[in-house]
Protein backbone atom coordinates (compact mmCIF):
# COMPACT_ATOMS: atom_id res chain seq x y z
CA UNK A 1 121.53 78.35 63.84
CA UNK A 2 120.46 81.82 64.83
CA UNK A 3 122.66 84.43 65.54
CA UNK A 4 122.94 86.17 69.00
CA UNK A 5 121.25 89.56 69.47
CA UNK A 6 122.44 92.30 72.42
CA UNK A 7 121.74 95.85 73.45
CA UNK A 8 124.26 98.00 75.56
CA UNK A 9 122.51 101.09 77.17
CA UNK A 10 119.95 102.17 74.41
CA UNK A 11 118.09 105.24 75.19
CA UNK A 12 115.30 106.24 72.94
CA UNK A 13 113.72 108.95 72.65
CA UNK A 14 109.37 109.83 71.20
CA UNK A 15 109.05 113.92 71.15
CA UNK A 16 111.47 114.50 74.08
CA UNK A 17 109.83 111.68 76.27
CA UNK A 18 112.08 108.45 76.97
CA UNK A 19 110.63 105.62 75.44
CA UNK A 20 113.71 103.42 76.39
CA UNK A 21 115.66 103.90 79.13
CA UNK A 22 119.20 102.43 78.99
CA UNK A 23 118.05 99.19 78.17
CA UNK A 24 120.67 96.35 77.73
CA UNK A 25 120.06 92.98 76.98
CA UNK A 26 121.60 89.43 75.66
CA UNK A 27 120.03 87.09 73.47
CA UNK A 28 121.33 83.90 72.92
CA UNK A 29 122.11 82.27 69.34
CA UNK A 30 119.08 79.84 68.72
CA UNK A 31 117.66 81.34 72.30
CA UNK A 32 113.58 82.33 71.94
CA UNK A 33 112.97 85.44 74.45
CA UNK A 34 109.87 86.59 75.16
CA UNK A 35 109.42 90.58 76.19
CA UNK A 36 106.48 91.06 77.88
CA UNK A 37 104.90 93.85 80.00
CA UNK A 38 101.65 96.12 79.95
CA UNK A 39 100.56 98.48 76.83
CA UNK A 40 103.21 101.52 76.40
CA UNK A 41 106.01 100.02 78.05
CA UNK A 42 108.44 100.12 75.27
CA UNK A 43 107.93 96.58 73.94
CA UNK A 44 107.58 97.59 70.45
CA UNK A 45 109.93 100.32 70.35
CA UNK A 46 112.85 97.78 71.69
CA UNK A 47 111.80 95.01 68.79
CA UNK A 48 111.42 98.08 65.97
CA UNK A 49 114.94 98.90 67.37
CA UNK A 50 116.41 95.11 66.80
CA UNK A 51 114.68 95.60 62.99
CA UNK A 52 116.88 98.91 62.69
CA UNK A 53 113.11 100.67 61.52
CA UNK A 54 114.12 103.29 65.25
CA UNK A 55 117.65 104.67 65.44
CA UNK A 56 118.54 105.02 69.06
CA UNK A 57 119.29 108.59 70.52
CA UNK A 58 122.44 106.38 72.40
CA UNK A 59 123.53 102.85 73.21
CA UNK A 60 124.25 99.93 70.58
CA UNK A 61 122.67 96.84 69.07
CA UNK A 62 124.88 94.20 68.08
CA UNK A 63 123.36 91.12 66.19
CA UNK A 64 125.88 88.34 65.66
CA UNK A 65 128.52 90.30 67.46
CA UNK A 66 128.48 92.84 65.02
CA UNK A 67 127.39 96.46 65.74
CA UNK A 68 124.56 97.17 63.63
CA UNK A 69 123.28 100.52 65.20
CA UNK A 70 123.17 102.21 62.19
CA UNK A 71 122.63 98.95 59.59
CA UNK A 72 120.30 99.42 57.74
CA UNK A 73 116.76 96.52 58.40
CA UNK A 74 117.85 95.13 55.12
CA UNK A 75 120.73 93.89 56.09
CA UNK A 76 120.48 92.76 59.12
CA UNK A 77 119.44 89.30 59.02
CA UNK A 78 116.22 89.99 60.90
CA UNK A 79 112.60 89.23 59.74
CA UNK A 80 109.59 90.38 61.02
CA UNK A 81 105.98 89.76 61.79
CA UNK A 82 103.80 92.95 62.32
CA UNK A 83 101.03 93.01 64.86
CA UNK A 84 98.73 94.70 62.20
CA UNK A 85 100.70 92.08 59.88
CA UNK A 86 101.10 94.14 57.43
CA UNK A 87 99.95 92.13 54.09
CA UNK A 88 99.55 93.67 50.83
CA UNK A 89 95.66 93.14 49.98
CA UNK A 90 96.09 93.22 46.54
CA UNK A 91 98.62 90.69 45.95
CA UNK A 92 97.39 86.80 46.19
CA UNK A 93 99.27 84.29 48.90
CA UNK A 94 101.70 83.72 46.50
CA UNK A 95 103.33 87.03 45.96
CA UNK A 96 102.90 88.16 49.32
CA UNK A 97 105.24 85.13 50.85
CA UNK A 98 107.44 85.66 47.64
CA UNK A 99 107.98 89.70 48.06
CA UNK A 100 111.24 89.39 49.74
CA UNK A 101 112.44 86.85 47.68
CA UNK A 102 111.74 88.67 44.83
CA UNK A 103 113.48 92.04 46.84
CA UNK A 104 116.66 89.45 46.67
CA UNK A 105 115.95 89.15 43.02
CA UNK A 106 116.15 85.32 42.65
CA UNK A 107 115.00 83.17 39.88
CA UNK A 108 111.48 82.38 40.01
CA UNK A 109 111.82 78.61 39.81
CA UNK A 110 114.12 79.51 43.28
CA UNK A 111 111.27 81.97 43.94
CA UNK A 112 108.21 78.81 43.74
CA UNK A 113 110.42 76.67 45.37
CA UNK A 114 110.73 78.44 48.59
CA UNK A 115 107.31 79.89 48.57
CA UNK A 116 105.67 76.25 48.48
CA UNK A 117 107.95 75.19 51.36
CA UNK A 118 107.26 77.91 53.45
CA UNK A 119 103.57 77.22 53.32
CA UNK A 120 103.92 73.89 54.14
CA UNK A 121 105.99 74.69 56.86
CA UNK A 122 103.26 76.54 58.25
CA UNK A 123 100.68 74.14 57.36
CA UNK A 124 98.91 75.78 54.68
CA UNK A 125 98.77 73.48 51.56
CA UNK A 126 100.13 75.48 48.58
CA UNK A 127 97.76 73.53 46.01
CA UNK A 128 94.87 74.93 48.07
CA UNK A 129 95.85 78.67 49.23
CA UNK A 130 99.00 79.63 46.51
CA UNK A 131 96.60 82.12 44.32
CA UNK A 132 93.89 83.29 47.09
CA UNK A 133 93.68 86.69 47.99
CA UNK A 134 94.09 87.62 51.36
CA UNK A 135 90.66 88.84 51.68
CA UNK A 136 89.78 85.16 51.06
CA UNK A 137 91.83 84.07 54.16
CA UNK A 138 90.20 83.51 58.25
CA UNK A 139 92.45 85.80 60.31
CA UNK A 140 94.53 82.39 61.34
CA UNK A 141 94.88 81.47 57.88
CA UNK A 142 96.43 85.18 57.33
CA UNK A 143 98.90 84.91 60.70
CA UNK A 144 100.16 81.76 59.01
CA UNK A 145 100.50 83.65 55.65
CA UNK A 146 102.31 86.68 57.39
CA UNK A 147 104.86 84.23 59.26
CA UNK A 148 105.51 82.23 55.76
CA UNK A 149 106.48 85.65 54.32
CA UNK A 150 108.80 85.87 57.32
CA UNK A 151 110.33 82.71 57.25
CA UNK A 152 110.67 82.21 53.45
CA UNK A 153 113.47 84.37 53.69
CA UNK A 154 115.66 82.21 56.29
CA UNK A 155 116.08 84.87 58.44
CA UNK A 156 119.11 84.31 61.50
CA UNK A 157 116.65 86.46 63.47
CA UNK A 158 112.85 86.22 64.34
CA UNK A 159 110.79 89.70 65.58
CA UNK A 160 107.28 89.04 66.35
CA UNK A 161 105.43 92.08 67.54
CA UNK A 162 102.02 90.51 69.25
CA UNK A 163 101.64 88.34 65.97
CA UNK A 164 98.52 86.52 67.31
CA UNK A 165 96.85 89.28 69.64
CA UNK A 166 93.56 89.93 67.00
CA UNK A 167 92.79 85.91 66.75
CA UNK A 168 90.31 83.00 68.97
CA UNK A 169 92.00 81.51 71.94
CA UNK A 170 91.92 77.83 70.45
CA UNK A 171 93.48 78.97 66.99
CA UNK A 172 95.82 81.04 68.87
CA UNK A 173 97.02 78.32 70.73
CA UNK A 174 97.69 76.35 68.25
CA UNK A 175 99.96 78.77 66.42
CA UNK A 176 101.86 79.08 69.12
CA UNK A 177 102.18 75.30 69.44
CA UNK A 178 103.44 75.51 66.11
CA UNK A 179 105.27 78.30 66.32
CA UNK A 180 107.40 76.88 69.32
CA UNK A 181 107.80 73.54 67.02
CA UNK A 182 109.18 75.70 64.42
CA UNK A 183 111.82 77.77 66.58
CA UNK A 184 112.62 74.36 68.06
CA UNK A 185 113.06 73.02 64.52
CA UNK A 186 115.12 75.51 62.26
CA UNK A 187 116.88 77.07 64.65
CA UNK A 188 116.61 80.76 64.38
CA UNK A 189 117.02 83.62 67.18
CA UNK A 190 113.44 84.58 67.91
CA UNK A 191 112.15 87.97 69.94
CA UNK A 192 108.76 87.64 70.51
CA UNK A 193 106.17 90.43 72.28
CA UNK A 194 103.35 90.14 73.94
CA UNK A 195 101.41 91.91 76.94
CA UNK A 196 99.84 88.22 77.91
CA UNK A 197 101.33 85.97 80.48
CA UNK A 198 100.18 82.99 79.14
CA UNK A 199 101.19 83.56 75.60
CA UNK A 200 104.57 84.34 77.35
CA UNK A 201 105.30 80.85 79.17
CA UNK A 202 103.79 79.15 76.14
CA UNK A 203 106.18 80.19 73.50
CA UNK A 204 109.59 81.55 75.37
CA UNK A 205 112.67 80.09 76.38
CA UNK A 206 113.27 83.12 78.81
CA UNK A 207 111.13 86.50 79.29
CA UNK A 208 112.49 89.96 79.73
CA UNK A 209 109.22 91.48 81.58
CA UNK A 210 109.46 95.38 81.06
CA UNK A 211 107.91 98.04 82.90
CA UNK A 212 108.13 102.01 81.90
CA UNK A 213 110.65 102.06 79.13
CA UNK A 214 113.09 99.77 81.59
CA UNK A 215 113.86 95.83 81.67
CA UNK A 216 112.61 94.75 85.40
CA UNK A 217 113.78 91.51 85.45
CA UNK A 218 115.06 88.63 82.87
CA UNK A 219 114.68 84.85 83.62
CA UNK A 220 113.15 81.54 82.67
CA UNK A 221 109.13 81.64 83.77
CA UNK A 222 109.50 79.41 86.45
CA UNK A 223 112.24 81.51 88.10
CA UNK A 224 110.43 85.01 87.58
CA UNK A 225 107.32 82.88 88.53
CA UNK A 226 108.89 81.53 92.00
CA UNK A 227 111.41 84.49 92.18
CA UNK A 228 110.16 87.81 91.40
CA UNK A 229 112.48 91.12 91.99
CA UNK A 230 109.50 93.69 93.22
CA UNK A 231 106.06 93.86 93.43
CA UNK A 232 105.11 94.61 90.01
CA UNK A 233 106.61 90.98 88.66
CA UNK A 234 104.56 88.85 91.42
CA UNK A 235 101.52 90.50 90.66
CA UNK A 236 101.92 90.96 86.87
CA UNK A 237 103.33 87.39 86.05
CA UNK A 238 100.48 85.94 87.63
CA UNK A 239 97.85 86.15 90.97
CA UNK A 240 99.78 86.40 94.38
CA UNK A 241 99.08 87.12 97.42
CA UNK A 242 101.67 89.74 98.33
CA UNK A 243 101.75 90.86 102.25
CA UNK A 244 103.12 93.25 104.62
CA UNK A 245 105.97 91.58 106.43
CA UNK A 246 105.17 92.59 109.57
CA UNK A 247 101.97 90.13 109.33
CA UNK A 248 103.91 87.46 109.27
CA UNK A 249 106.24 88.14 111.95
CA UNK A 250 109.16 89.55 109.42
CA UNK A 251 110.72 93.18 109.66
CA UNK A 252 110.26 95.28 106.87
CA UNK A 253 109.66 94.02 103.30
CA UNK A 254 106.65 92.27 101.93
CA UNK A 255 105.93 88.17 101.32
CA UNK A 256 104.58 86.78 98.14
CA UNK A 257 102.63 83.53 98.06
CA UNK A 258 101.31 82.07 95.33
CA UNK A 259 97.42 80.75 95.47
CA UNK A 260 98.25 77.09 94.45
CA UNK A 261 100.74 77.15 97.94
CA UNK A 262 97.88 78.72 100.13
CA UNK A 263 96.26 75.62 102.11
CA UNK A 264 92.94 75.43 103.72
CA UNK A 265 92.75 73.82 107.40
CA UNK A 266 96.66 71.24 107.54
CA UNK A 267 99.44 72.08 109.49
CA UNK A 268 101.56 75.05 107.55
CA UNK A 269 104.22 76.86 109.21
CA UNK A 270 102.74 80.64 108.65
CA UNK A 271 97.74 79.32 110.08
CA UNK A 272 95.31 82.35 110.09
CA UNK A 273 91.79 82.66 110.37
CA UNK A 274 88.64 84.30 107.82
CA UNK A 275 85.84 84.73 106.01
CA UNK A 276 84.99 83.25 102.74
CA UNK A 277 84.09 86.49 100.53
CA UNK A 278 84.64 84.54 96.64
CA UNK A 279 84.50 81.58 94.90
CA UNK A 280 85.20 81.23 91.09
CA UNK A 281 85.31 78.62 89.20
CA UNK A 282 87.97 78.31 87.34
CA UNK A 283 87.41 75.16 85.07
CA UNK A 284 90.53 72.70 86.88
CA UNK A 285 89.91 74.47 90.58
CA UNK A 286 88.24 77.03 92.49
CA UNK A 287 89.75 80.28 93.73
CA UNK A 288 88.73 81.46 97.22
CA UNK A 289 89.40 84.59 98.58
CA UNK A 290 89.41 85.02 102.20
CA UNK A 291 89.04 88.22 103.93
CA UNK A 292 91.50 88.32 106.97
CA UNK A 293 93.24 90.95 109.26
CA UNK A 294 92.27 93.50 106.01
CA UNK A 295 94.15 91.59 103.45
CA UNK A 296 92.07 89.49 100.66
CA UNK A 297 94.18 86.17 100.53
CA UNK A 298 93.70 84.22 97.07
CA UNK A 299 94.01 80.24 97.32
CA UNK A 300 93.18 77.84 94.61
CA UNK A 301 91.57 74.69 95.50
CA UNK A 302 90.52 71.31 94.26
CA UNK A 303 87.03 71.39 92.74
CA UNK A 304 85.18 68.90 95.20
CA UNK A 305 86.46 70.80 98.53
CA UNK A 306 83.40 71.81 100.40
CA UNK A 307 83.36 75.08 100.81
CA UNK A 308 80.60 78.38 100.43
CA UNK A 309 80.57 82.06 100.95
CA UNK A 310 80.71 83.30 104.41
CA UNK A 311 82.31 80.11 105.70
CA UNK A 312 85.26 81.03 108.42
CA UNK A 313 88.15 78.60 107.26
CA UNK A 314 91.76 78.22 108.91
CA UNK A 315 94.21 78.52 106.14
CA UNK A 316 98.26 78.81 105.76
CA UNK A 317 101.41 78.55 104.20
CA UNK A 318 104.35 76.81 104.36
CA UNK A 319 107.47 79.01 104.93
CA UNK A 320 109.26 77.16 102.17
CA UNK A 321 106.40 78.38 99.90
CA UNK A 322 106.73 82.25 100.60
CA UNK A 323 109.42 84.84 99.03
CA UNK A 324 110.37 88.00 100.90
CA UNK A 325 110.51 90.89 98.33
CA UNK A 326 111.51 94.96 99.24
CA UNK A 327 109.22 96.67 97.16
């Protein structure tokens, strides 16, 4: 079982300029969270601080209920998986998955042991890859390496910082099919971060989505999904139509609506009128936007509905389908 990971009120500082601002956060024993949020929000910077490789400037970081501000990465119980992955080029598949075994200075028959069984685990066959360089890998073949090296090691907690972000879709689905079996499986604490929605609902248990060096809201993806605090969650964990109040009959505020709960022509609580201005095809429906009362309105429809550019469609809501946000 993993061990649980929290932050009370860490602030830190990059030449002067906050990087994180008074960030807390609790992370469950065996729980996988997902931080997500756009480039140069502080997603990094908060996992480097878990690691112990940034000090903070204030706040603490407790892993396992212990206060380990100022623990050195070492001992910490954390491994982690570098975006760049950080593999040593001139050491075959073997050494590299052994190096931190070999930091513990463990007997090598210890050493082979766990190096073959991490492999497997992540589906490399040691009889096949143990002595290839890691020029001789695919860039899959090397994310699997780099997350053997981090797992040979048992570690109570699991960083990944954008682990599969330089890879093709279909492989990187796949890892994180695997990777989610894996969590699932052994057990350990996992922080994973990623910029991507998708990779986001695929792999976490919960998602802290951050914004400007601060956490904006924390919550299993359906409930950010159906729920979100302001603005900038609707619109950046996934399409909505977000709308001033007042055209809906509502004082002050705005309404978010999701495409999938937009319906053309039927009898919804909130009908308007417009113009057909885009349809893409989106490979298990269409999205239409509709131009009406200066608002765009996104729906997503089946793929037979007969519809073309410049029609003038009825469409709605249901008010059961709509969240009022303030900002």
């Amino acid at each position: 079982m993993g061990l649980s990971v929290a932050l009370r009120d860490v602030v830190v500082h990059y030449g002067g300029s906050p990087i994180l601002k008074n960030i807390s956060l609790s992370i469950e024993a065996g729980e996988g969270l997902v931080v997500l949020g756009p480039s140069g929000c502080g997603k990094s910077t908060l996992l480097r601080t878990i690691a112990g490789l940034v000090t903070p400037a204030g706040g603490r970081v407790y892993i396992g209920g212990v206060d380990v501000t100022n623990t050195p990465p070492d001992k910490r119980g954390v491994s982690m998986v570098f975006q760049d992955l950080a593999l040593f080029p001139h050491l075959d598949v073997f050494e590299n998955v052994a190096f931190g075994l070999r930091l513990r200075r463990l007997a090598e028959a210890e050493i082979r042991r766990r190096v073959v069984e991490a492999l497997e685990l992540v589906r490399l066959d040691s009889r096949v890859f143990l002595h290839r360089r890691v020029g001789q890998l695919s860039g899959g073949q090397q994310q699997r390496v780099a997350l053997a090296r981090a797992l040979v090691v048992e570690p109570e907690v699991l960083l990944l910082d954008e682990p599969f972000s330089h890879i093709d879709l279909d492989i990187k689905n796949q890892l994180l099919e695997e990777l989610k079996m894996l969590h699932n499986r052994l057990g350990f604490t996992m922080v994973y971060v990623t910029h991507d929605r998708f990779e986001a609902v695929e792999v976490g248990d919960k998602i802290a989505l951050m914004r400007d060096g601060e956490i904006v809201q924390v919550g299993r993806p359906m409930e950010i999904y159906r729920m979100p605090k302001n603005r900038f969650v609707a619109e950046f964990f996934g399409e909505a139509n977000v709308i001033s109040g007042e055209a809906v009959g509502l004082a002050g505020g705005h309404v978010v609506v999701r495409p999938e709960d937009v319906v053309l022509g039927g009898d919804t609580t909130y009908r308007l009128k417009g113009t057909v201005v885009d349809i893409t095809f989106l490979w298990h429906y269409l999205k239409v936007e509709i131009e009406s009362g200066g608002y765009i309105y996104k729906a997503y429809v089946d793929l037979d509905t007969p519809i073309s550019l410049g029609d003038v469609v009825e469409f709605g809501w249901s008010a059961r389908d709509m969240y009022v946000i303030n900002d």
